[in-house]
Protein backbone atom coordinates (compact mmCIF):
# COMPACT_ATOMS: atom_id res chain seq x y z
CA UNK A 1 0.00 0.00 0.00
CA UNK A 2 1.57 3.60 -0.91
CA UNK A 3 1.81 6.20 1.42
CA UNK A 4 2.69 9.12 -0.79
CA UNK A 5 0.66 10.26 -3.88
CA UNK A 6 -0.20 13.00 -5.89
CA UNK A 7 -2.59 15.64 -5.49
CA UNK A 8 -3.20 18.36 -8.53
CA UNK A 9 0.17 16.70 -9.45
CA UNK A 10 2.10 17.78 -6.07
CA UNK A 11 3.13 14.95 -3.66
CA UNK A 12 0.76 14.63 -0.22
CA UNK A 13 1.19 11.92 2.03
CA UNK A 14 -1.93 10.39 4.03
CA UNK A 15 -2.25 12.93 6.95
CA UNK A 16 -2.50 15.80 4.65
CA UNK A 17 -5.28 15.12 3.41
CA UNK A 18 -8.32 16.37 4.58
CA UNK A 19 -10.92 14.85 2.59
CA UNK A 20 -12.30 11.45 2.07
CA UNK A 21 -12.91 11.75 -1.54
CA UNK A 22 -10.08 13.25 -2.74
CA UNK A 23 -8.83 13.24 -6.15
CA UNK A 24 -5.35 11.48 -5.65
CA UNK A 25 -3.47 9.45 -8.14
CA UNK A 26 -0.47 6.86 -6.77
CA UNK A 27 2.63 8.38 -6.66
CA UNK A 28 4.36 5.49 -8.66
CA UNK A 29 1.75 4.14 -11.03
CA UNK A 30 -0.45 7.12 -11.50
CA UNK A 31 -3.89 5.00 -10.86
CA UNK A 32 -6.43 6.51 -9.11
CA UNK A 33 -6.47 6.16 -4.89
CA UNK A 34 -8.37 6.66 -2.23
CA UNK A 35 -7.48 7.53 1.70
CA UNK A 36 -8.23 4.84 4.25
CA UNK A 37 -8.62 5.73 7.84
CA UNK A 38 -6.24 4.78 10.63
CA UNK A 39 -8.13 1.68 12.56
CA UNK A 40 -7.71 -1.06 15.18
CA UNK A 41 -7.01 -4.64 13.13
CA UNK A 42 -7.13 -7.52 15.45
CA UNK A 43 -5.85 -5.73 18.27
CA UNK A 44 -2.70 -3.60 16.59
CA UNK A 45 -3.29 0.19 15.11
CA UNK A 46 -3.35 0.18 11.34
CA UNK A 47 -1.82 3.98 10.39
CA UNK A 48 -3.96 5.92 7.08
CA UNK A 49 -2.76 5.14 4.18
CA UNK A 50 -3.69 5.00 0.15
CA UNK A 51 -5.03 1.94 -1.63
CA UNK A 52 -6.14 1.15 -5.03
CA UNK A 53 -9.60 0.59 -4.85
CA UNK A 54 -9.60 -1.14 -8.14
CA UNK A 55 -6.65 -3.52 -7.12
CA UNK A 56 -2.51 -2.57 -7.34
CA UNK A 57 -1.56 -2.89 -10.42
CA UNK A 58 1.55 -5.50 -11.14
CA UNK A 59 3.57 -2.52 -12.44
CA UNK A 60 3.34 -0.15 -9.23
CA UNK A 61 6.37 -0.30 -7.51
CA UNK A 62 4.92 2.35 -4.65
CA UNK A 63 5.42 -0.73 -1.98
CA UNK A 64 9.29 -1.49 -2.26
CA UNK A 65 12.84 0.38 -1.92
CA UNK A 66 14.53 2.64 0.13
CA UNK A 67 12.73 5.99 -0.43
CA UNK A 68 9.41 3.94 0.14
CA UNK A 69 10.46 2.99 3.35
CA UNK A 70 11.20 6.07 4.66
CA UNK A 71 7.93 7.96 3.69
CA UNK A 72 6.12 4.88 4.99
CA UNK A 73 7.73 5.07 8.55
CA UNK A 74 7.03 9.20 8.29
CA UNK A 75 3.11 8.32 7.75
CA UNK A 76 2.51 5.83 9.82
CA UNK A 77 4.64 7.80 12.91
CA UNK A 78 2.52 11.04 11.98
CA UNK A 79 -0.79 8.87 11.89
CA UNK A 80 0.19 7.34 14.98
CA UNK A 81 1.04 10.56 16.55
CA UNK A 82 -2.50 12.19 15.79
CA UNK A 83 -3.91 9.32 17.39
CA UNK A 84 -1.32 9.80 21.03
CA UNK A 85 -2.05 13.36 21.17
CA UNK A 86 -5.24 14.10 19.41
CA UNK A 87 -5.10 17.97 20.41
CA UNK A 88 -1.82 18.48 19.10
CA UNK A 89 -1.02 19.64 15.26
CA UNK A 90 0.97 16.89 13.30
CA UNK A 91 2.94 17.80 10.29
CA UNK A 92 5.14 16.27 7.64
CA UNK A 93 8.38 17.41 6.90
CA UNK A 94 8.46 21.17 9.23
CA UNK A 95 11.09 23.39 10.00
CA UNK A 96 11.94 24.41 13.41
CA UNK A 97 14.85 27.04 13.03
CA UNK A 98 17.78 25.53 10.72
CA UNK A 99 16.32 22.16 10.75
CA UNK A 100 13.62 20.26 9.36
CA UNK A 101 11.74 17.13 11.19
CA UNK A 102 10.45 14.37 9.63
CA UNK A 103 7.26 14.56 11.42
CA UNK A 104 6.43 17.60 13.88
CA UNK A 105 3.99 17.39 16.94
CA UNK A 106 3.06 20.75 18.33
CA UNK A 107 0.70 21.35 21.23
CA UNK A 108 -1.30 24.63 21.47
CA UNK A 109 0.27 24.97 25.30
CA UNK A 110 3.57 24.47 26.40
CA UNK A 111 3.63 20.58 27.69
CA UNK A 112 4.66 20.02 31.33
CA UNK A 113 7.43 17.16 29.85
CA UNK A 114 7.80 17.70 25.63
CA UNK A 115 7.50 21.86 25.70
CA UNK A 116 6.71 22.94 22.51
CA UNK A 117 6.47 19.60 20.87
CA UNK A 118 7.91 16.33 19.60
CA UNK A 119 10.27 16.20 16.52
CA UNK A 120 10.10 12.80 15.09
CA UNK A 121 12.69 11.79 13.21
CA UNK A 122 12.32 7.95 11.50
CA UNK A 123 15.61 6.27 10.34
CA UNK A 124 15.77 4.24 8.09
CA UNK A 125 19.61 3.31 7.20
CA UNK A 126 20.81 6.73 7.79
CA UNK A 127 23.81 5.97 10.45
CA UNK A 128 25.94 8.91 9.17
CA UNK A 129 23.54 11.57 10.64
CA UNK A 130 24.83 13.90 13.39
CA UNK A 131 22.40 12.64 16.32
CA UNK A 132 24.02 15.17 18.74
CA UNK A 133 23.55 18.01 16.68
CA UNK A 134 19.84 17.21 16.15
CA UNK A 135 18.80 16.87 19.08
CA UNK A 136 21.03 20.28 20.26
CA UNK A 137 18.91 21.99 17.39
CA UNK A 138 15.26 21.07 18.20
CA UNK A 139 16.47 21.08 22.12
CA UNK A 140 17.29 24.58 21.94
CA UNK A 141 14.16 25.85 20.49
CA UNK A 142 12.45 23.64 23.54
CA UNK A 143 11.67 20.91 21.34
CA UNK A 144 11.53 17.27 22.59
CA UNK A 145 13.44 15.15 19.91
CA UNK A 146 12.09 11.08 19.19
CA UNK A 147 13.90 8.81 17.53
CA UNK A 148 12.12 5.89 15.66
CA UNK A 149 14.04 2.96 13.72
CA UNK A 150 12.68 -0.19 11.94
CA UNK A 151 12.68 -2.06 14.71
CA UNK A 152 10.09 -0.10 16.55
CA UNK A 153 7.37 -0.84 13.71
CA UNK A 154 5.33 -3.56 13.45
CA UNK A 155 3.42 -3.97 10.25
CA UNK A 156 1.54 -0.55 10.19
CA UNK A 157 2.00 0.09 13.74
CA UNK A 158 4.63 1.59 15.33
CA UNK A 159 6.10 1.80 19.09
CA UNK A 160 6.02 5.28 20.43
CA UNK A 161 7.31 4.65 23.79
CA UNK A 162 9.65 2.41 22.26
CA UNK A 163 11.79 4.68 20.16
CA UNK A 164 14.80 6.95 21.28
CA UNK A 165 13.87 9.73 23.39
CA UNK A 166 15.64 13.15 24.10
CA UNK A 167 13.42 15.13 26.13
CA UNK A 168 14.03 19.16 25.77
CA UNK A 169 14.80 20.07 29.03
CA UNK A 170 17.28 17.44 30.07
CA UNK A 171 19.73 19.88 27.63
CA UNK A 172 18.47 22.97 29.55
CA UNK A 173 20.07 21.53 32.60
CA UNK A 174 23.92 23.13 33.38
CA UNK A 175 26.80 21.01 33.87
CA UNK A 176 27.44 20.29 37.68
CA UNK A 177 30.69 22.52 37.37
CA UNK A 178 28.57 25.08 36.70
CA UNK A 179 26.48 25.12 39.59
CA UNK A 180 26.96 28.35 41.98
CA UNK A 181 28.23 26.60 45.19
CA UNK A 182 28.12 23.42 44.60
CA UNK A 183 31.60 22.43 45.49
CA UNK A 184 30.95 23.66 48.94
CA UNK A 185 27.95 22.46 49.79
CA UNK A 186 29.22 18.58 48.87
CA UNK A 187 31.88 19.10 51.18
CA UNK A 188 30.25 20.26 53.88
CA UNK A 189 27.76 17.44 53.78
CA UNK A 190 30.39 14.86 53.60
CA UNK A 191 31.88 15.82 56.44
CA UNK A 192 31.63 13.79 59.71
CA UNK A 193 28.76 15.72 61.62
CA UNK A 194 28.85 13.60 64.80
CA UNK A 195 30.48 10.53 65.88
CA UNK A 196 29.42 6.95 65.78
CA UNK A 197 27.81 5.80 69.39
CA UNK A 198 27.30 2.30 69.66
CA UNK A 199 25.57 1.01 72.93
CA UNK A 200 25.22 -3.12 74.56
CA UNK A 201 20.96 -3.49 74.92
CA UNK A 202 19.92 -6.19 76.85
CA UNK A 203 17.06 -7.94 76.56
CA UNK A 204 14.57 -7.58 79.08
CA UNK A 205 14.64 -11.32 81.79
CA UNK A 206 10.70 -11.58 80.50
CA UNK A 207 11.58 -12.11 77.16
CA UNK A 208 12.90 -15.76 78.42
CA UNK A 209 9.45 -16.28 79.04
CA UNK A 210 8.19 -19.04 76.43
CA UNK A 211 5.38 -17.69 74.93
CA UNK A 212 7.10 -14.49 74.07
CA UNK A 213 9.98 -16.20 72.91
CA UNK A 214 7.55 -18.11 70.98
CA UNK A 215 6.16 -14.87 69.38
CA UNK A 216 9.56 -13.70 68.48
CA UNK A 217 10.72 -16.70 67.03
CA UNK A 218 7.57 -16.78 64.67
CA UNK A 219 8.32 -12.93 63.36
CA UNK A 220 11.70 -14.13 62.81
CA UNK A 221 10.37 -17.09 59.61
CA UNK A 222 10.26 -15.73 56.22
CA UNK A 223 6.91 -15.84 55.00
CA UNK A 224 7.11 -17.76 51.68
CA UNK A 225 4.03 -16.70 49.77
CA UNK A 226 3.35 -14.37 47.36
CA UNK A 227 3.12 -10.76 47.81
CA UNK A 228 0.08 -9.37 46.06
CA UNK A 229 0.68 -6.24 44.52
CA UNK A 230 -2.40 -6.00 43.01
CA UNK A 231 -5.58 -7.98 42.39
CA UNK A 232 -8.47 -8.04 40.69
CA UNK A 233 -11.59 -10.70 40.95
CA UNK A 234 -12.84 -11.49 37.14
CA UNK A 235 -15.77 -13.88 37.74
CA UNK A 236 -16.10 -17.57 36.21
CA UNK A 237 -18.64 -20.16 35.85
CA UNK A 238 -17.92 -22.45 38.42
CA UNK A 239 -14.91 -20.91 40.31
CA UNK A 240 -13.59 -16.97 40.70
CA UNK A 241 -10.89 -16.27 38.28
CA UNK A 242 -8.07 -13.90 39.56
CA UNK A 243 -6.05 -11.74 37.33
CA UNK A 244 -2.46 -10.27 39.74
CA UNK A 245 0.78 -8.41 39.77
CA UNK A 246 2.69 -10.40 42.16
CA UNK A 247 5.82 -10.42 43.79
CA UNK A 248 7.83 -13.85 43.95
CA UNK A 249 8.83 -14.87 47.53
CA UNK A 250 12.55 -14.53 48.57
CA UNK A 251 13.66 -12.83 44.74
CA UNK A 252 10.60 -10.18 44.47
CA UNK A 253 10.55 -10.53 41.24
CA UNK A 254 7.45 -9.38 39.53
CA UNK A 255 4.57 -11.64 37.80
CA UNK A 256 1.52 -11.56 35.77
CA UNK A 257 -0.34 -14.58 37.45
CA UNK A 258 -3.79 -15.79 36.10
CA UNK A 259 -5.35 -18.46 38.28
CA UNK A 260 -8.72 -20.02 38.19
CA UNK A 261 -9.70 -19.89 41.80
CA UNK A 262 -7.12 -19.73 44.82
CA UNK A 263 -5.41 -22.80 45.69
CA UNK A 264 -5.74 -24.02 41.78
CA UNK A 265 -2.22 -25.90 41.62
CA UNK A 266 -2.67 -26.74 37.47
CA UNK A 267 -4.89 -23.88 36.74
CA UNK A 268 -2.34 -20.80 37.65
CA UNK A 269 0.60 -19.59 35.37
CA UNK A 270 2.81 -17.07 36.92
CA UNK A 271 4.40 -15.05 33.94
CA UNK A 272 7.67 -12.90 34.61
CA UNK A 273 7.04 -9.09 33.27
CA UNK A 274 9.56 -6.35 33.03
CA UNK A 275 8.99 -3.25 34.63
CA UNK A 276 8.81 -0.95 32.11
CA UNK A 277 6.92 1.85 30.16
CA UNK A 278 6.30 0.16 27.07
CA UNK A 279 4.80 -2.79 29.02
CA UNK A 280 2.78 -0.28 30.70
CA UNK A 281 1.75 1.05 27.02
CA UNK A 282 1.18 -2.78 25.60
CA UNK A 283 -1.08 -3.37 28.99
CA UNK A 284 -2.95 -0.16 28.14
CA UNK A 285 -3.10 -1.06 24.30
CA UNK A 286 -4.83 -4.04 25.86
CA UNK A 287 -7.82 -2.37 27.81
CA UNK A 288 -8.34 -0.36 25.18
CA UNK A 289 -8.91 -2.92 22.51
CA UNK A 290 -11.33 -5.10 24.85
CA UNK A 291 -13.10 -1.89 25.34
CA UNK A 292 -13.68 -1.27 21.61
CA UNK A 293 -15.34 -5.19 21.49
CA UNK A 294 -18.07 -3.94 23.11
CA UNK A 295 -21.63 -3.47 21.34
CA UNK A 296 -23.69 -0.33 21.36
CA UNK A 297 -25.33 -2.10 24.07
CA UNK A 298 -22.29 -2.20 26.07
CA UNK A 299 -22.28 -6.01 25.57
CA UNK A 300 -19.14 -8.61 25.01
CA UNK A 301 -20.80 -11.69 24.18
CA UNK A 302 -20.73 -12.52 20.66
CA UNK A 303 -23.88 -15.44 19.84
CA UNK A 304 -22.98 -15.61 16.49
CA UNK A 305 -19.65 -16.78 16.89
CA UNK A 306 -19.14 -20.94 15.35
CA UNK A 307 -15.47 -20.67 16.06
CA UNK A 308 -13.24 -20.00 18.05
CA UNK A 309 -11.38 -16.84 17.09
CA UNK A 310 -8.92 -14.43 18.56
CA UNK A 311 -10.17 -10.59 19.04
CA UNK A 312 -7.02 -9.18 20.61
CA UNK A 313 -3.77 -9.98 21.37
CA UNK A 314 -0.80 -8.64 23.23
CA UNK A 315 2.67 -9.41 23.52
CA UNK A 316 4.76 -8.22 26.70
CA UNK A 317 8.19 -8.60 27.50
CA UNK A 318 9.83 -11.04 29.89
CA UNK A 319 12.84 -9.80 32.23
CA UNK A 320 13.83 -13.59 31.89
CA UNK A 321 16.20 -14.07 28.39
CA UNK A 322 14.04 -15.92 25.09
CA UNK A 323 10.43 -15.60 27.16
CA UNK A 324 7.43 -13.49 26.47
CA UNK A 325 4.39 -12.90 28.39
CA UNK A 326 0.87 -12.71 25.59
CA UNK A 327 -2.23 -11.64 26.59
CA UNK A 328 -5.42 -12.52 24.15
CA UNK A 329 -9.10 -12.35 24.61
CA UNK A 330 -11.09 -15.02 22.55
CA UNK A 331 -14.65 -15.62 21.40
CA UNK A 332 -15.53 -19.20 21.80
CA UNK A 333 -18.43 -20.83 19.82
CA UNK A 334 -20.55 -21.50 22.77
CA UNK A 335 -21.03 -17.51 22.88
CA UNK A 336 -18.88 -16.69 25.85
CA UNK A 337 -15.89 -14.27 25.99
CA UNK A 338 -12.65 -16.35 27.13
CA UNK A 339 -9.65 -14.26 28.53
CA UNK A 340 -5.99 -15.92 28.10
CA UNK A 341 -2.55 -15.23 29.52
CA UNK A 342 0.44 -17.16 28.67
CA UNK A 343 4.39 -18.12 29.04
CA UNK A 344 5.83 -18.36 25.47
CA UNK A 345 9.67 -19.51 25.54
CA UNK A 346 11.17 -21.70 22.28
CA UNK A 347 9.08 -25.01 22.23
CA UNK A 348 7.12 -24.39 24.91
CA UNK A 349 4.14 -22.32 25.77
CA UNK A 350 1.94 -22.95 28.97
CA UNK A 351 -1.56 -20.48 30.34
CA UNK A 352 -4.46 -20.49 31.39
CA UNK A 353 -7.51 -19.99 29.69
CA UNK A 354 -10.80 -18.30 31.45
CA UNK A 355 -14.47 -19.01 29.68
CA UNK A 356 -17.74 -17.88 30.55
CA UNK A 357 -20.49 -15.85 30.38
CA UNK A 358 -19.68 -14.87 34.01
CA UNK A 359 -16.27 -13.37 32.89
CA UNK A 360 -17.01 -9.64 32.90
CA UNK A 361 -14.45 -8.40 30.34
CA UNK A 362 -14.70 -4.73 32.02
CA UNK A 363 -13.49 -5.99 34.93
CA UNK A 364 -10.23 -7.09 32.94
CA UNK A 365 -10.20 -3.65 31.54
CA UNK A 366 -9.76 -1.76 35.03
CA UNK A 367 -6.98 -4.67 35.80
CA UNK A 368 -5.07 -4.07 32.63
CA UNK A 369 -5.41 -0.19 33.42
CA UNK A 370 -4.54 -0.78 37.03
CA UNK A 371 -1.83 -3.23 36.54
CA UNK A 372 0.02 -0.82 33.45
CA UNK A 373 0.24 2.04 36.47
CA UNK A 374 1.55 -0.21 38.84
CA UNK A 375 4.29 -1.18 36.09
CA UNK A 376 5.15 2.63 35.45
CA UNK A 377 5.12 3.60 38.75
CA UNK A 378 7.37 1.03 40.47
């Protein structure tokens, strides 16, 4: 699919256009095209883009080499961008000073974190750039700079949180030399203010006693159980279903555990997460996409279903090397919703897989939300 084409015989790309019906020929093959709207597709963001509504034509080109690449990664980061920060203006290709940016977001109000905006910049293969200088340029006119390579896209999607940040004001900060009394301050506070006093405490001749040496002895064990950082009850047929971020006993590592009841030995699968903003983003990505299932009558179950068939899906990534954590929601054919969470690792995958009617899918949503917080803010 192209994502540049002509207009009155002047190139546009997808988010300058304004109007649905158009008149835009492709860029390459000079057949007529129309603008399709960014969408959800199975769970992942599909950016706007052109498409022969007659079928691509074997001699258009407008989907291959380096050039195409690069205006595709602009579009789809610009459509992407409109849909992050819907109050903001996103342009192609604007100039800031000396320097132009790929894509530009600017918000109406100076932002608390970006400031005047977000230069994107997508790279495709071009290594011999001057990063530093970039990011000095758009930094200096209080311009947060993003940085977005192929690896951040997926298909028509790409990563925001993902990509390369430089935010403005982390250049607006002086160098410590520079700081009016710093020097003194540091050694002041590293000097030694009072002297270590160390002092023999006895225990008091009742703690001898059995029962509280009994007590004491009991505080002393480590508890091994899980620490519950957060939970949330989902409902089930025949059992409660649990969805948790949990800390492991001993390591406090964090999990995403699924269980099907408490107690439920085979029905529980503790997968390992990594603390980080673009889990907390793929979590969110989640809720979002269960919410959009919903009819105008606010209701998940799909009757008509005869198979069964995956409605979103969600990777996450593992702090432990070669695994992955995927979330999915499913539509059975009995006409229930079915929520699933899984370990992959190569060979091997292992979940657990809620069904029912009783499963109330915007309880999961408020977990997902809950649990992508918990993930940023720890």
């Amino acid at each position: 699919m192209p994502f540049k084409a002509l207009q009155g015989g002047d190139p546009v790309y997808p988010e300058q256009i304004e109007s649905g019906d158009a008149d835009l020929d492709c860029f390459d093959c000079d057949e007529p095209v129309a603008i399709r709207e960014s969408h959800q597709r199975n769970g992942s963001f599909v950016a706007r883009h052109f498409w022969h509504p007659s079928g691509t034509p074997d001699s258009c080109e407008a989907v291959g080499g380096e050039s195409w690449k690069h205006q595709r990664m602009k579009s789809i980061a610009a459509s992407k961008a409109k849909k992050r920060w819907p109050d903001a203006t996103v342009q192609l290709e604007q100039q800031v000073a000396d320097r132009r940016a790929d894509v530009l977001v600017v918000f109406s109000e100076f932002h608390h974190r970006y400031g005047n905006g977000i230069a994107i910049e997508a790279q495709h293969k071009h290594e011999e750039k001057d990063f530093e200088a970039v990011e000095v340029d758009f930094q200096s006119n209080r311009y947060s700079v993003l940085w977005l390579h192929d690896e951040h896209y997926h298909g028509k999607d790409v990563d925001l949180d993902a990509g390369d940040w430089s935010i403005w004001w982390v250049d607006a900060v002086p160098e410590r030399a520079q700081w009016d009394g710093y020097h003194g301050i540091v050694h002041w506070l590293r000097q030694e203010q009072r002297p270590n006093v160390e002092r023999e405490i006895l225990f008091p001749t009742e703690f001898y006693e059995a029962e509280l040496r009994q007590a004491w002895e009991r505080g002393k064990e480590v508890r091994n159980s899980w620490e519950e950082v957060y939970q949330k009850k989902l409902g089930g047929a025949f059992s409660t279903a649990f969805l948790s971020l949990s800390r492991a006993p001993k390591s406090n590592n964090p999990f995403v555990v699924l269980s099907k009841g408490r107690g439920s030995d085979n029905e529980i699968v503790h997968v390992p997460v990594k603390l980080s903003n673009g889990n907390a983003a793929k979590f969110r990505t989640f809720a979002d996409s269960v919410e959009e299932l919903a009819d105008e009558h606010g209701d998940f179950v799909d009757e008509d279903a005869d198979d069964w068939q995956t409605e979103v899906e969600v990777w996450f990534e593992s702090y432990v090397e070669e695994k992955n954590g995927l979330l999915k929601i499913k539509r059975p054919p009995d006409g229930t919703v079915a929520f699933v969470l899984k370990e992959i690792e190569p060979g091997n995958a292992s979940g657990v897989t809620v069904a029912s009617t009783n499963l109330h899918p915007e309880k999961l949503i408020k977990a997902a939300w809950k649990i992508a917080s918990v993930i940023e803010d720890t």
